[in-house]
C-alpha atoms as a PDB file:
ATOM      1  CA  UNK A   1     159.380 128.145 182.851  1.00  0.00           C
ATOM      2  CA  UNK A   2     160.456 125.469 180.688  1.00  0.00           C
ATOM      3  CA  UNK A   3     161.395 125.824 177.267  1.00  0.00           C
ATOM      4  CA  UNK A   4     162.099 123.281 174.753  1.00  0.00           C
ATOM      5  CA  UNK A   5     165.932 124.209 174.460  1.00  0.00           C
ATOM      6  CA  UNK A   6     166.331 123.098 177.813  1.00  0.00           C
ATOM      7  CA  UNK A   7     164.881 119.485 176.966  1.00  0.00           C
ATOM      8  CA  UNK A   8     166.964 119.008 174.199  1.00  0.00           C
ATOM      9  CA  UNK A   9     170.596 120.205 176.133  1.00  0.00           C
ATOM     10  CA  UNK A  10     168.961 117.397 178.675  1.00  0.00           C
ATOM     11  CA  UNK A  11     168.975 114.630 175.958  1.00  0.00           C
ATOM     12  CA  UNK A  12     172.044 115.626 174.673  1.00  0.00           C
ATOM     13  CA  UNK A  13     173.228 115.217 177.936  1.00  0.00           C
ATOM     14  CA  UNK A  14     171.627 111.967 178.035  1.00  0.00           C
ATOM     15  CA  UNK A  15     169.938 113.097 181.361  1.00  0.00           C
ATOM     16  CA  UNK A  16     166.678 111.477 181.099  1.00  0.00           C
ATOM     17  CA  UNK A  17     164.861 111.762 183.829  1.00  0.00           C
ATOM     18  CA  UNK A  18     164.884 115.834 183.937  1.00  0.00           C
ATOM     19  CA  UNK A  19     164.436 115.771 180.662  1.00  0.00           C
ATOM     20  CA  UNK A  20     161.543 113.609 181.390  1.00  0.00           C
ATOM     21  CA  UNK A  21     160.078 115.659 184.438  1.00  0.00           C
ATOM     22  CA  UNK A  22     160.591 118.958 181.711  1.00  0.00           C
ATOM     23  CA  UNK A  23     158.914 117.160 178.985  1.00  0.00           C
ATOM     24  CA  UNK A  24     155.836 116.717 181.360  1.00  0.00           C
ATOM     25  CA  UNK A  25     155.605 119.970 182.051  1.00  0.00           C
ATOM     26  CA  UNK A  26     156.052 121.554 178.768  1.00  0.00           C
ATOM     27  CA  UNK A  27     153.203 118.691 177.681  1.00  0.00           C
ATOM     28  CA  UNK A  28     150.985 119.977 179.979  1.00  0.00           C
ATOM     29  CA  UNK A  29     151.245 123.333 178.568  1.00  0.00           C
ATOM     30  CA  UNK A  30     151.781 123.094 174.762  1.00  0.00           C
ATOM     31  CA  UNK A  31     149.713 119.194 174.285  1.00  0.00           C
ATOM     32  CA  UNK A  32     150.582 120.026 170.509  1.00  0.00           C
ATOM     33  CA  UNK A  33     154.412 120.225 170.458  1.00  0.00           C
ATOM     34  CA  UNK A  34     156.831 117.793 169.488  1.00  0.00           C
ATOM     35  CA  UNK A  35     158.174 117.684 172.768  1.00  0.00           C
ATOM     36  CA  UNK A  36     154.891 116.523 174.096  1.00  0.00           C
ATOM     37  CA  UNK A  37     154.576 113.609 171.680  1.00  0.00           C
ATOM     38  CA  UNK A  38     158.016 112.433 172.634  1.00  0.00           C
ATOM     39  CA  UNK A  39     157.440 112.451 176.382  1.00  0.00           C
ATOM     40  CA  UNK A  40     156.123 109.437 176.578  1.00  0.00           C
ATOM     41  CA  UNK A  41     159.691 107.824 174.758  1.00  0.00           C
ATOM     42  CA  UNK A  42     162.285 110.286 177.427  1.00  0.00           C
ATOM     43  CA  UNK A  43     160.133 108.407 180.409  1.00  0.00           C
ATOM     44  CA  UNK A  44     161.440 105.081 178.812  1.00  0.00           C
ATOM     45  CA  UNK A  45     164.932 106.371 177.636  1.00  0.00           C
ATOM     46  CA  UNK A  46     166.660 105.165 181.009  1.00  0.00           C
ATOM     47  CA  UNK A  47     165.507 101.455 180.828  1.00  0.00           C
ATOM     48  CA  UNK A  48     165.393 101.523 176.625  1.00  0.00           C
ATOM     49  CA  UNK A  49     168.658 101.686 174.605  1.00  0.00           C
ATOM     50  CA  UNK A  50     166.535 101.807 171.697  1.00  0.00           C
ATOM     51  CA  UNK A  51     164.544 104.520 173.409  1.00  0.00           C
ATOM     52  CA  UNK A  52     167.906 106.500 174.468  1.00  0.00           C
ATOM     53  CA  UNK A  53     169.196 106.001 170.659  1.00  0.00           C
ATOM     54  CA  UNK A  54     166.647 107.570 168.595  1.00  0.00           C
ATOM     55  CA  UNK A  55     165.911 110.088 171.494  1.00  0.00           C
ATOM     56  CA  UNK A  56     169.819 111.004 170.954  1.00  0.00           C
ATOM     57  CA  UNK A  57     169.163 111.490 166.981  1.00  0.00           C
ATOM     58  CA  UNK A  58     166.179 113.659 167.368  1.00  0.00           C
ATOM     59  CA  UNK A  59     168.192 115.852 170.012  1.00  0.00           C
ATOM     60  CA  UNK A  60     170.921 116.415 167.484  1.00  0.00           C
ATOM     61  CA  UNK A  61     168.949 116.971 165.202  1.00  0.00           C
ATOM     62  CA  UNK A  62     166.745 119.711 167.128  1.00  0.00           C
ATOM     63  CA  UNK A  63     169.899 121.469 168.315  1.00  0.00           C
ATOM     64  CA  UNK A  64     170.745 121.878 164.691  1.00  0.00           C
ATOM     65  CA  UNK A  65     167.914 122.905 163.954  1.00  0.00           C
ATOM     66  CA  UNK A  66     167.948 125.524 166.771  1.00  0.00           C
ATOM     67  CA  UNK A  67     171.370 126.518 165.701  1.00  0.00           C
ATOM     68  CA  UNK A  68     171.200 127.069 161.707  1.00  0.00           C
ATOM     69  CA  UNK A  69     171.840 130.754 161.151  1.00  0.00           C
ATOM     70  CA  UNK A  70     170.548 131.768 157.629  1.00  0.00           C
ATOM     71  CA  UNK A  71     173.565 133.380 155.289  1.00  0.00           C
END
């Protein structure tokens, strides 16, 4: 099962065509995540360095989000 976590440690990693292949899947499951309205962008990430940037900002900024821990 694919989760959205492991897309986003696959952009951070810059690894873009799992992250595509995950994306796909997840798409095909949840058509109404964010995830699935990015896929389309992760497929061009690899030939795209515009693609790749903003992919790369909306990855950090998912992992923070992930990662906030209320005080």
């Amino acid at each position: 099962m694919v989760t959205e976590t492991m897309i986003v440690i696959a952009l951070r990693q810059k690894n873009w065509e799992a992250a595509a292949e995950m994306a796909h899947e997840l798409a095909g499951k949840k058509p109404e995540s964010e995830i699935a309205k990015i896929a389309p962008t992760i497929e061009k990430a690899e030939k795209s360095p515009d693609a790749a940037w903003l992919l790369s900002i909306f990855s950090e900024i998912k992992w923070r989000e992930m990662n906030e821990v209320e005080i």
